[in-house]
Protein backbone atom coordinates (compact mmCIF):
# COMPACT_ATOMS: atom_id res chain seq x y z
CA UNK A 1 -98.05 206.35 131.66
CA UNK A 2 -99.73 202.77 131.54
CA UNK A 3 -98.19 199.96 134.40
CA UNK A 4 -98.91 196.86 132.98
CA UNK A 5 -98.60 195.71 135.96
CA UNK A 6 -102.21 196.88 136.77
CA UNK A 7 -103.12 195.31 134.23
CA UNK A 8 -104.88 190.94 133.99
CA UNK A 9 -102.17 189.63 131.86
CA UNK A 10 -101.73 186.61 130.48
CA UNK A 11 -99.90 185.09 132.63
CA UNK A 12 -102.20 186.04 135.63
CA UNK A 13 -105.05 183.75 133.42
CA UNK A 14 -102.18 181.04 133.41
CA UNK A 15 -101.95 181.71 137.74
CA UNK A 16 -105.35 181.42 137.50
CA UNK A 17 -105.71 178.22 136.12
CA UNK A 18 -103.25 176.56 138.34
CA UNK A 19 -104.26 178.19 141.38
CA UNK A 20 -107.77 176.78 140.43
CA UNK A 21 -106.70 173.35 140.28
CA UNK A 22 -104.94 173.01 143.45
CA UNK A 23 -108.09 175.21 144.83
CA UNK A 24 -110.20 171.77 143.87
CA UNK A 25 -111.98 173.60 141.78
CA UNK A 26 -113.30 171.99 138.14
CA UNK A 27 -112.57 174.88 135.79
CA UNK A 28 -114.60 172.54 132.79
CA UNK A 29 -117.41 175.39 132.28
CA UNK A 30 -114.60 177.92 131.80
CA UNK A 31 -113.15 175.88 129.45
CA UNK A 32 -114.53 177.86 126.19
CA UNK A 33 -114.16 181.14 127.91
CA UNK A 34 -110.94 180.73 128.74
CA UNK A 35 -109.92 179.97 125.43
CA UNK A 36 -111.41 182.87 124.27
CA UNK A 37 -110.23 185.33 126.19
CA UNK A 38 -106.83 183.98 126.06
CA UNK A 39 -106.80 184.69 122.59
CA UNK A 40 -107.20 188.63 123.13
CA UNK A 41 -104.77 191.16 123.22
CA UNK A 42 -105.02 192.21 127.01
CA UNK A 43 -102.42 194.71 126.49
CA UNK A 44 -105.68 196.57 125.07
CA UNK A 45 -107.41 198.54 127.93
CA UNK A 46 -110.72 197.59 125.43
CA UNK A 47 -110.64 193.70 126.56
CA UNK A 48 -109.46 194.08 129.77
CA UNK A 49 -113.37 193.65 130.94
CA UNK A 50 -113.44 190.41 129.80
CA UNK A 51 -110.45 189.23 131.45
CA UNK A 52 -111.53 190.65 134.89
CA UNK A 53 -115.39 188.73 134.04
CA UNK A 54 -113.44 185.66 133.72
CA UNK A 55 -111.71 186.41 137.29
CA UNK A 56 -115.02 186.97 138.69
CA UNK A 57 -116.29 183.93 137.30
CA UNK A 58 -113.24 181.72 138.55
CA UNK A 59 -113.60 182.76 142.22
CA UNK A 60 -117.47 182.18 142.30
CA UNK A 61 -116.70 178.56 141.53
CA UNK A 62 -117.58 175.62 143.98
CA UNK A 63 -115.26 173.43 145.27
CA UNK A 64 -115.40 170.03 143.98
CA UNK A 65 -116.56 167.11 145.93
CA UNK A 66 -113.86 164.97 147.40
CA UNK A 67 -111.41 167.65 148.05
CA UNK A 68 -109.10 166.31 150.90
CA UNK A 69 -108.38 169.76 152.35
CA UNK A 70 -109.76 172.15 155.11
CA UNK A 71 -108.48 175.43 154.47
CA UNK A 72 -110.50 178.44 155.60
CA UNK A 73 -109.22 181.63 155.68
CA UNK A 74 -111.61 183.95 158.69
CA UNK A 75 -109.18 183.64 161.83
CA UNK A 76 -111.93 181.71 163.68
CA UNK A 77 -112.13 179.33 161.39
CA UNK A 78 -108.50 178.79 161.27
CA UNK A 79 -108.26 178.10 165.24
CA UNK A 80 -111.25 175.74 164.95
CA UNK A 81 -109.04 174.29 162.22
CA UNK A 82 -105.59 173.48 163.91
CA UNK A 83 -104.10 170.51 165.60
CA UNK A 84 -106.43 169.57 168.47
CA UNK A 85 -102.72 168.99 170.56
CA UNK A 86 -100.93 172.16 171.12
CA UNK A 87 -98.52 172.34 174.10
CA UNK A 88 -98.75 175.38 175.99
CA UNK A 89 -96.01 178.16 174.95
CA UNK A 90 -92.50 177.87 176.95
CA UNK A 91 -92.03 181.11 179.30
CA UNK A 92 -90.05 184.08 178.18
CA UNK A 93 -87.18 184.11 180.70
CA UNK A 94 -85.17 186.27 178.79
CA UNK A 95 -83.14 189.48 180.67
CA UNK A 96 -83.15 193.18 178.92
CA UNK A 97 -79.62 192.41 177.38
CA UNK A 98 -80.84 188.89 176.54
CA UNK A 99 -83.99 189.34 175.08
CA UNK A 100 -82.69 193.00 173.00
CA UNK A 101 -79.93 190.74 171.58
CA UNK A 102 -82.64 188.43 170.10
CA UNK A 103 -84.14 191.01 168.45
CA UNK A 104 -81.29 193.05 167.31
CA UNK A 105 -80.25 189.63 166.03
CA UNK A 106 -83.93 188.89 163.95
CA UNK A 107 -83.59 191.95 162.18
CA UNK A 108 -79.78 191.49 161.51
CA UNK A 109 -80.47 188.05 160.82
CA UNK A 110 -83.29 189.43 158.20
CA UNK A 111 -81.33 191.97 156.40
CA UNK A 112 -78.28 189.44 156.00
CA UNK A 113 -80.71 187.18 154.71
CA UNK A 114 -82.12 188.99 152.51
CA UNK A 115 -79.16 190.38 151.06
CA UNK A 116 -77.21 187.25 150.32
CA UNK A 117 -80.32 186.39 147.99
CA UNK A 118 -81.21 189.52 146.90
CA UNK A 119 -78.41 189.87 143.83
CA UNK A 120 -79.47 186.36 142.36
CA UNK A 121 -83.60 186.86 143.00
CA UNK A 122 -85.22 185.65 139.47
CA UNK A 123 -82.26 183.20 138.57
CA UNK A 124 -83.32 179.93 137.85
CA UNK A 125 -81.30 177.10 139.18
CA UNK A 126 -78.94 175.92 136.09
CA UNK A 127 -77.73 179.77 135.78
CA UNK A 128 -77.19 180.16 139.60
CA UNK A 129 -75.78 177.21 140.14
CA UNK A 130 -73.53 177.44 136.98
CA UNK A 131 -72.13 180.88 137.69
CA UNK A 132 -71.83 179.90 142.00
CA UNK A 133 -69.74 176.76 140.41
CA UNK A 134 -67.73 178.64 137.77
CA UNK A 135 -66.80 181.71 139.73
CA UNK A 136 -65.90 178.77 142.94
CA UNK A 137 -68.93 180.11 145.23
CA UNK A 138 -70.33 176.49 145.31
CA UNK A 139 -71.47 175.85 147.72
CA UNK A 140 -72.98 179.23 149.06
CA UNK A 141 -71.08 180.23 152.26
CA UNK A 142 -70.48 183.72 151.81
CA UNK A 143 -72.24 187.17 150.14
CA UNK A 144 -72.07 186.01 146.52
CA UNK A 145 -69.57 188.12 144.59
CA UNK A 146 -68.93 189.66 140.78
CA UNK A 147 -65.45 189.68 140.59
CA UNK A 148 -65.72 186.93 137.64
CA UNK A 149 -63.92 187.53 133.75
CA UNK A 150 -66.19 189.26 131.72
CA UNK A 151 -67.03 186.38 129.38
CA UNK A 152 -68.65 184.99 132.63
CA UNK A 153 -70.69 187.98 133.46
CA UNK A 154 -71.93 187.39 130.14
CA UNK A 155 -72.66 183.86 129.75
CA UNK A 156 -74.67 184.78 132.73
CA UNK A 157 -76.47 187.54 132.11
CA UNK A 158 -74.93 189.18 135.45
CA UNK A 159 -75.28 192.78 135.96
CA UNK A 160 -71.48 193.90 137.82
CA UNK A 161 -73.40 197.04 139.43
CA UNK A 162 -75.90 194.37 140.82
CA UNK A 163 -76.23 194.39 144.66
CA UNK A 164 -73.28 191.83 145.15
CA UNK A 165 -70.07 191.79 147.78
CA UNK A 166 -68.22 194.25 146.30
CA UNK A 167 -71.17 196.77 145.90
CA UNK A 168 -72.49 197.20 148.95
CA UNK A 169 -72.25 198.98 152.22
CA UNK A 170 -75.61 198.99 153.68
CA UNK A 171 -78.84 197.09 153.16
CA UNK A 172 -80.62 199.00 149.87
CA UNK A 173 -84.58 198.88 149.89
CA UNK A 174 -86.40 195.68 149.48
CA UNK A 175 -90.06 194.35 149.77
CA UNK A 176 -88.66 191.99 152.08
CA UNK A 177 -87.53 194.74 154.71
CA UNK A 178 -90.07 197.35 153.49
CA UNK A 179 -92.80 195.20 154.96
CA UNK A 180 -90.90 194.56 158.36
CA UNK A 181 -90.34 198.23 158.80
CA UNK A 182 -94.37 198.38 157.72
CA UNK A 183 -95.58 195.72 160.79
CA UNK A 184 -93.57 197.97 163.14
CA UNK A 185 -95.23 201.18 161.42
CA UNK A 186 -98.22 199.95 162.41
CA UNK A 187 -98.11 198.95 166.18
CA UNK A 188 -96.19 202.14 166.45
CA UNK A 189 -99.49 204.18 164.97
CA UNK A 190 -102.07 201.78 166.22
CA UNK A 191 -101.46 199.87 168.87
CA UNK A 192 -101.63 196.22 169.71
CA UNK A 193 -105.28 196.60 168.52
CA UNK A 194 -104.45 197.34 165.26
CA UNK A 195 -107.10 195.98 161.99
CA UNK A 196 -106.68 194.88 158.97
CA UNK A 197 -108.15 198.22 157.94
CA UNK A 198 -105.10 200.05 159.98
CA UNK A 199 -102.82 198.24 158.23
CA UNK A 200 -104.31 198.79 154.62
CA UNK A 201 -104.88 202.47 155.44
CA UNK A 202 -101.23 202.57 156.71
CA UNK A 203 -99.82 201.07 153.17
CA UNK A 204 -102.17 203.79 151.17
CA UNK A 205 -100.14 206.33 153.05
CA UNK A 206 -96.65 205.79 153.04
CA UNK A 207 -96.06 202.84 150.47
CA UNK A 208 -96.19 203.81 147.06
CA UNK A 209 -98.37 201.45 145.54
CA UNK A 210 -95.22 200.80 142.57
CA UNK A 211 -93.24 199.82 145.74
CA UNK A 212 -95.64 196.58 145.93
CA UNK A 213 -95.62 193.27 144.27
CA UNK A 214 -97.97 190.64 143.25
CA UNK A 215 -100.89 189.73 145.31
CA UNK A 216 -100.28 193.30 147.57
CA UNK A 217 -100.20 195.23 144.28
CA UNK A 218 -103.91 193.71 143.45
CA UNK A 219 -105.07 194.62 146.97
CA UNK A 220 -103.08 197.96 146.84
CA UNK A 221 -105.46 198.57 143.46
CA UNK A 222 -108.84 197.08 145.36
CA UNK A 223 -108.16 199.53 147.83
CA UNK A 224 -108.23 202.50 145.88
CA UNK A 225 -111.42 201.07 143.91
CA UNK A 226 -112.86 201.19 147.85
CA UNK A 227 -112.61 197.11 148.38
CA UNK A 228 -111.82 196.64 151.88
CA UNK A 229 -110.53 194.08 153.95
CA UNK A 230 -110.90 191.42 153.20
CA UNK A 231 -112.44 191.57 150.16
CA UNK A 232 -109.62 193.34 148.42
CA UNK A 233 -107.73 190.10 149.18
CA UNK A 234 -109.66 188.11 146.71
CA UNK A 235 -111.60 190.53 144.28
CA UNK A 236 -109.71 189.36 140.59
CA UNK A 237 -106.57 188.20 142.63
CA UNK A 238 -104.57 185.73 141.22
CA UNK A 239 -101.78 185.96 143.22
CA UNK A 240 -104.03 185.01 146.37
CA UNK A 241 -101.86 182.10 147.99
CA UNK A 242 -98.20 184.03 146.85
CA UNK A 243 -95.35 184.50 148.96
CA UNK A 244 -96.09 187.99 149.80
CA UNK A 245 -97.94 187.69 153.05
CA UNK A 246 -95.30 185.36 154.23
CA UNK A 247 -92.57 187.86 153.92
CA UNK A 248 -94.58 190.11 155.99
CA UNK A 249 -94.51 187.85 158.66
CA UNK A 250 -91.47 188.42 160.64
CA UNK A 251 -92.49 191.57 162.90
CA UNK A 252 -95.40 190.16 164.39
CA UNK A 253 -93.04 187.21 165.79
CA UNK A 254 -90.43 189.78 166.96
CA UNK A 255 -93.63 191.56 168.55
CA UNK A 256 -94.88 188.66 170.47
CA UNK A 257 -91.99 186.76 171.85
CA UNK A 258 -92.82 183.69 173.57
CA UNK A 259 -96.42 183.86 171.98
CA UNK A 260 -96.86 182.00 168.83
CA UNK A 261 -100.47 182.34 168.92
CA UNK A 262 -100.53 185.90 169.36
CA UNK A 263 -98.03 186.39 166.77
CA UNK A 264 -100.26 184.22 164.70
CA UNK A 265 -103.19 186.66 165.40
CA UNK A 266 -101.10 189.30 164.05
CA UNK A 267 -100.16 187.96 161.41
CA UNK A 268 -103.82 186.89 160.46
CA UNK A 269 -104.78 190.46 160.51
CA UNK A 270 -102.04 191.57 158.38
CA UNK A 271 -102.74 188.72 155.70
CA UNK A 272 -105.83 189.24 155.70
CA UNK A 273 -105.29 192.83 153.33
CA UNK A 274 -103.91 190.47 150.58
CA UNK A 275 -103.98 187.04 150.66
CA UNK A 276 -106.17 183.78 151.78
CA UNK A 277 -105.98 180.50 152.72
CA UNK A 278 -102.23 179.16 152.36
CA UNK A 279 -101.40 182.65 151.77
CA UNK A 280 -102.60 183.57 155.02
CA UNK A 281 -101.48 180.02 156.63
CA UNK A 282 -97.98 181.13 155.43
CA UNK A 283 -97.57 184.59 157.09
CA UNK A 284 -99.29 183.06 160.70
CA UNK A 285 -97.01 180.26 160.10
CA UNK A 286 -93.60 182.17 160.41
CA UNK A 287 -94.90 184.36 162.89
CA UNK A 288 -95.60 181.65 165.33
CA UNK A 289 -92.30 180.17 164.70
CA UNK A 290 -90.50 183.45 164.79
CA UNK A 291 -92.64 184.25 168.56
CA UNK A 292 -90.98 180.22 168.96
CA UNK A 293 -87.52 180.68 168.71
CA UNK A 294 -87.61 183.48 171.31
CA UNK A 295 -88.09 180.65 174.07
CA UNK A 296 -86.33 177.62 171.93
CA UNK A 297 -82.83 177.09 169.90
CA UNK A 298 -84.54 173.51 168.52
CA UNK A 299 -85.77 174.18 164.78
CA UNK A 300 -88.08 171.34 165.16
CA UNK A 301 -89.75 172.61 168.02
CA UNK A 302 -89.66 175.99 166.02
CA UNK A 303 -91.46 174.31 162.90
CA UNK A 304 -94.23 172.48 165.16
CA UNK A 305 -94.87 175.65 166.94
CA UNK A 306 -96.08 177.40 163.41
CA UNK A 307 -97.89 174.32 162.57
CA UNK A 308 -100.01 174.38 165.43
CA UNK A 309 -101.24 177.58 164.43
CA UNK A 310 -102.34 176.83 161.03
CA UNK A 311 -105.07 173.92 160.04
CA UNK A 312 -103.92 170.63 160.42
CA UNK A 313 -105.68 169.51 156.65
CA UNK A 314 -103.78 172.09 154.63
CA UNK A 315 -101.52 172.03 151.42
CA UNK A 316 -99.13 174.14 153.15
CA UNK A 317 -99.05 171.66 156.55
CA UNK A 318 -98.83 168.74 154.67
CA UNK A 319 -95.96 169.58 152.49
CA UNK A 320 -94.18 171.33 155.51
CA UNK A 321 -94.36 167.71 157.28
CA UNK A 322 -93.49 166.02 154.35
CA UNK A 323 -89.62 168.05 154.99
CA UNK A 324 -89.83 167.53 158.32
CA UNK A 325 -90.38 163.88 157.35
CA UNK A 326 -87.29 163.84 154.90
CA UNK A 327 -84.99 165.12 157.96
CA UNK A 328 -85.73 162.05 159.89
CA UNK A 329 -85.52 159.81 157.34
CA UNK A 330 -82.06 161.31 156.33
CA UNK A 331 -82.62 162.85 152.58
CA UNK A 332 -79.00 164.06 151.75
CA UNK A 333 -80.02 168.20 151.70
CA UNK A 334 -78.95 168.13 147.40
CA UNK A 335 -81.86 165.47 147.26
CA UNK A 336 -84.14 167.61 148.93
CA UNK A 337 -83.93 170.11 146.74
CA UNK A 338 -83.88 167.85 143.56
CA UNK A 339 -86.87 166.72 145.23
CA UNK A 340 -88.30 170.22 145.70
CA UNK A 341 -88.03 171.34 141.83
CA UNK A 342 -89.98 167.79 140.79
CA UNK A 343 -92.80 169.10 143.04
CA UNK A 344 -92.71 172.55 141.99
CA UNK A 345 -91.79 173.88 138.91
CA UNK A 346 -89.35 176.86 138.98
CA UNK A 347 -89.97 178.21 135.45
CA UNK A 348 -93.80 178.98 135.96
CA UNK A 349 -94.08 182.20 138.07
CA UNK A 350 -97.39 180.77 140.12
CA UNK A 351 -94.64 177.57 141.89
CA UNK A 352 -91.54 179.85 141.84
CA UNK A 353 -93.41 182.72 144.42
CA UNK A 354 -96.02 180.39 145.94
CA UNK A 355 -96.27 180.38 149.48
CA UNK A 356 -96.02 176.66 149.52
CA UNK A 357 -93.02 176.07 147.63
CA UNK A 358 -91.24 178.81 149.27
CA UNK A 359 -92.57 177.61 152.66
CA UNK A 360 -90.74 173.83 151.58
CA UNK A 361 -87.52 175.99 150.84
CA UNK A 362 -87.36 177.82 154.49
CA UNK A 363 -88.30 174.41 155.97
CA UNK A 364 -84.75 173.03 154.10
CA UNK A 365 -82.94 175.60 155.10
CA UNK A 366 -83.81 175.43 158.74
CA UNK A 367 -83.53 171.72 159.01
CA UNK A 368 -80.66 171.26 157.06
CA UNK A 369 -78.46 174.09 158.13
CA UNK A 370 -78.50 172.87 161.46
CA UNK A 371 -77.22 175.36 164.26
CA UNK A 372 -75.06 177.14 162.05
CA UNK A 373 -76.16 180.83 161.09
CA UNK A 374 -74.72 180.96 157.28
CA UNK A 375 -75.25 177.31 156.83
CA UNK A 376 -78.60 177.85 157.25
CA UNK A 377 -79.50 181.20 154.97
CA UNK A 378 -77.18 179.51 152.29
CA UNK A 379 -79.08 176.27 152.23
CA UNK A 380 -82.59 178.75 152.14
CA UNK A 381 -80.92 180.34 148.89
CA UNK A 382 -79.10 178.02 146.69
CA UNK A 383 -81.83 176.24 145.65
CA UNK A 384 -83.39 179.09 144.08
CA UNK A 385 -87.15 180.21 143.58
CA UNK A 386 -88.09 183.28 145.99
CA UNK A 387 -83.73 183.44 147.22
CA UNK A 388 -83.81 187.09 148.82
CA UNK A 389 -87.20 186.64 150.69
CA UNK A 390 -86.23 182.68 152.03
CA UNK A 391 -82.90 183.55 153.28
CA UNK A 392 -84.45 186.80 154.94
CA UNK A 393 -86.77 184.02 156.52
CA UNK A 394 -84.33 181.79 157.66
CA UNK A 395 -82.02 184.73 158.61
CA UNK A 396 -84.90 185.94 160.98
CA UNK A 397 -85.23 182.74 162.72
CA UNK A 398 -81.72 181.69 163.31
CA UNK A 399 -81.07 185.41 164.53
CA UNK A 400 -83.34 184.87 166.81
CA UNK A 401 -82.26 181.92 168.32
CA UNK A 402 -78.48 182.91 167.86
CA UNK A 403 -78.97 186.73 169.03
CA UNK A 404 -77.18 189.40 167.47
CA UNK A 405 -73.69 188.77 169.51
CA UNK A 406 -73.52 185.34 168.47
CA UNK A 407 -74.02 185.97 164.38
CA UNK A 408 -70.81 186.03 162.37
CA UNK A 409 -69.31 189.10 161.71
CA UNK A 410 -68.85 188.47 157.59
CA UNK A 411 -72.54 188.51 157.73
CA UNK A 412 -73.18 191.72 159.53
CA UNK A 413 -70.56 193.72 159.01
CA UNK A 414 -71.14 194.58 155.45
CA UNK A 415 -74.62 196.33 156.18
CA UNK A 416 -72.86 198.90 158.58
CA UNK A 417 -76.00 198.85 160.42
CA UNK A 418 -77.71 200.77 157.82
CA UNK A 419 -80.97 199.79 156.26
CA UNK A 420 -82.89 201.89 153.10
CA UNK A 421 -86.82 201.27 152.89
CA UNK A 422 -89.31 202.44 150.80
CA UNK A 423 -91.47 203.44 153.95
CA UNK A 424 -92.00 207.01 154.91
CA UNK A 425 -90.11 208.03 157.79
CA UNK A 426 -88.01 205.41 157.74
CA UNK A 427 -85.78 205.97 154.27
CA UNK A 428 -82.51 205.76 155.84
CA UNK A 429 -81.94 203.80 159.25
CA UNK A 430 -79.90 202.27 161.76
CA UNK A 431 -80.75 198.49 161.89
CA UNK A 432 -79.77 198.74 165.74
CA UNK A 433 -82.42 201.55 165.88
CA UNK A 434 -84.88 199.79 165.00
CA UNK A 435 -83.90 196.72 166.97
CA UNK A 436 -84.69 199.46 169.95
CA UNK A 437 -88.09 200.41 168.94
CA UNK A 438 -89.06 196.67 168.75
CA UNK A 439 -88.03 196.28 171.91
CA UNK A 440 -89.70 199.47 173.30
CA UNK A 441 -93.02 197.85 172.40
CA UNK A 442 -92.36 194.68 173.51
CA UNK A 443 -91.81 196.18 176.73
CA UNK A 444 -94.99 198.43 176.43
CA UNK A 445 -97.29 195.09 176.13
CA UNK A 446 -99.59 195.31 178.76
């Protein structure tokens, strides 16, 4: 059977092109070839050479002079690279009960998350914010529901069996989680010492690669052609700077509480399979702000504790400022997003799963939803793009800084503590479980 998905389409040459651009890069003598192999019928295993030439020729390009940002993607680089002022990380003083409640709260707080987006994932904003208005779920403040006349179903192309209220009764399997259960995979095998080879090794073994999306599908492939770390991240990747390694994030903050840089470190290694630059900056990002809100309930502080990990001239810094900017200045939260979707386009697949635009939407959600739980993974997945894997985000932070005891029970009591990954070993599990093994190797940290 052929997976086109393995495939350069052409909509990876379109990904291409834009990621160029914001890259700095002048694609002018690439122009013709472009063009050309546009043109072909890439569905054609006969053409696919030229496609993947034109990938190799793309990436070998200079960047042009002029080009305000600093974004390198080798984690000494990066520290070089960050704010020059970083204050030194607030103490853990967290008891047993205290501190497992945080992290039995991250990963309910990730699964709920996750879920409330999860049914919706793909919808552009007219046709989720029509049916959320026409079926009275507007504003989001609950597990979006299908109990709508069938003429509405329609009209919005909604599939009743879809993972909605009624539906479920545990978390099913999502990238979102997989890779969660994945980062804990790993320390459990490898240690606190773990590589970015450990990690791609560990996804060749248990993750199917048809289990994997994007940018971690192209490295999944460079693997298997022997491309290692961290080559495989770039070799004919469009999807370079995606949202993938920013979903993979949340672990290495639950793993490192108190410690945004070593959460950052973490996360570098794990990023560093799939993605660079902003890609990367994304994944170290979270991290640090996840290892933040372990030691902090202020979402500020929690935002400036992932930017200090990250370089201070990046796209992904400057537009995550640029919300933090809009807060003070008090931007009503419905003109934040209007403002979001003039930035980035929702109907091209390179802005809707970007890191950057995705990063903007977690940003909203957190500064806008205040201290409220739901408020804030609502506000993460109203406004569409990337819904399941920004409210899992959000959902991560705020259970953090709520804890597990403190999260509403309309939010958590529809997963009956029961999560389904794609992972080996860990098909079918108790959420609380693995709440308990994250906190077994916290404890083990030398």
């Amino acid at each position: 059977m052929i997976h086109w998905w393995l495939y350069v389409s052409k909509d990876d040459l379109q990904s291409e092109r834009l990621q160029c651009a914001q890259d700095g890069k002048d694609l002018t003598p690439l122009e013709d070839e472009f063009r050309r192999v546009e043109a072909l019928d890439l569905t054609d295993p006969a053409n696919q050479p030229a496609a993947q030439a034109l990938l190799d020729a793309t990436i070998a390009l200079p960047t042009r002079a002029g080009y305000p940002y600093h974004e390198p993607s080798t984690l000494g680089e990066i520290r070089v690279a960050r704010p020059k002022k970083r204050g030194a990380p607030k103490p853990l003083n967290l008891q047993r009960n205290r501190l497992f409640d945080k992290v039995y709260g991250a990963w309910l707080g990730r699964v709920s998350g996750c879920l409330l987006g999860k049914p919706v994932e793909r919808w552009m904003r007219p046709r989720l914010w029509g049916y959320l208005r026409e079926t009275g779920q507007f504003p989001l403040g609950d597990y979006i529901g299908v109990d709508a006349p069938g003429e509405t179903l329609e009209r919005y192309e909604v599939d009743p069996k879809g993972c909605f209220r009624e539906n479920v009764d545990h978390m099913p399997e999502d990238d979102d989680t997989n890779y969660t259960t994945i980062g804990l995979a790993v320390m459990k095998r490898h240690g606190r010492g773990f590589t970015s080879l450990d990690v791609a090794n560990l996804w060749l073994q248990e993750m199917p690669i048809l289990h994997t999306f994007t940018a971690e599908r192209v490295a999944y492939r460079n693997l298997c052609l022997l491309i290692p770390p961290p080559a495989s991240a770039s070799h004919r990747n469009v999807h370079r700077e995606w949202i993938g390694a920013q979903i993979r994030a949340d672990f290495w903050g639950y793993s490192a509480p108190g410690d945004p840089e070593l959460a950052a470190e973490y996360a570098w290694r794990d990023a560093s399979v799939s993605h660079v630059k902003n890609g990367v900056y994304g994944e170290m990002w979270v991290a640090a702000m996840i290892a933040s809100a372990f030691t902090t309930d202020d979402v500020g502080e929690v935002l400036d504790a992932g930017l200090t990990q990250i370089p201070t001239r990046c796209r992904l810094a400057e537009e995550v400022r640029e919300m933090m900017k809009w807060r003070r200045e008090g931007v009503a939260y419905d003109d934040a997003v209007d403002r979001i979707h003039e930035v980035w386009d929702e109907n091209r697949l390179h802005d809707w799963c970007h890191t950057i635009s995705n990063a903007r939407i977690v940003a909203l959600g957190l500064l806008w939803g205040g201290d409220d739980f739901g408020d804030s993974i609502a506000k993460a997945v109203q406004p569409g793009f990337d819904t399941d894997c920004n409210g899992a985000t959000v959902g991560s932070i705020m259970g953090v800084i709520h804890g597990a005891s403190k999260i509403p029970g309309k939010w958590t009591r529809p997963l009956n503590d029961t999560l389904e990954t794609g992972v080996s070993g860990y098909h079918r599990v108790s959420i609380r479980e693995m709440a308990e093994e994250t906190l077994r190797l916290i404890e083990a940290r030398p």
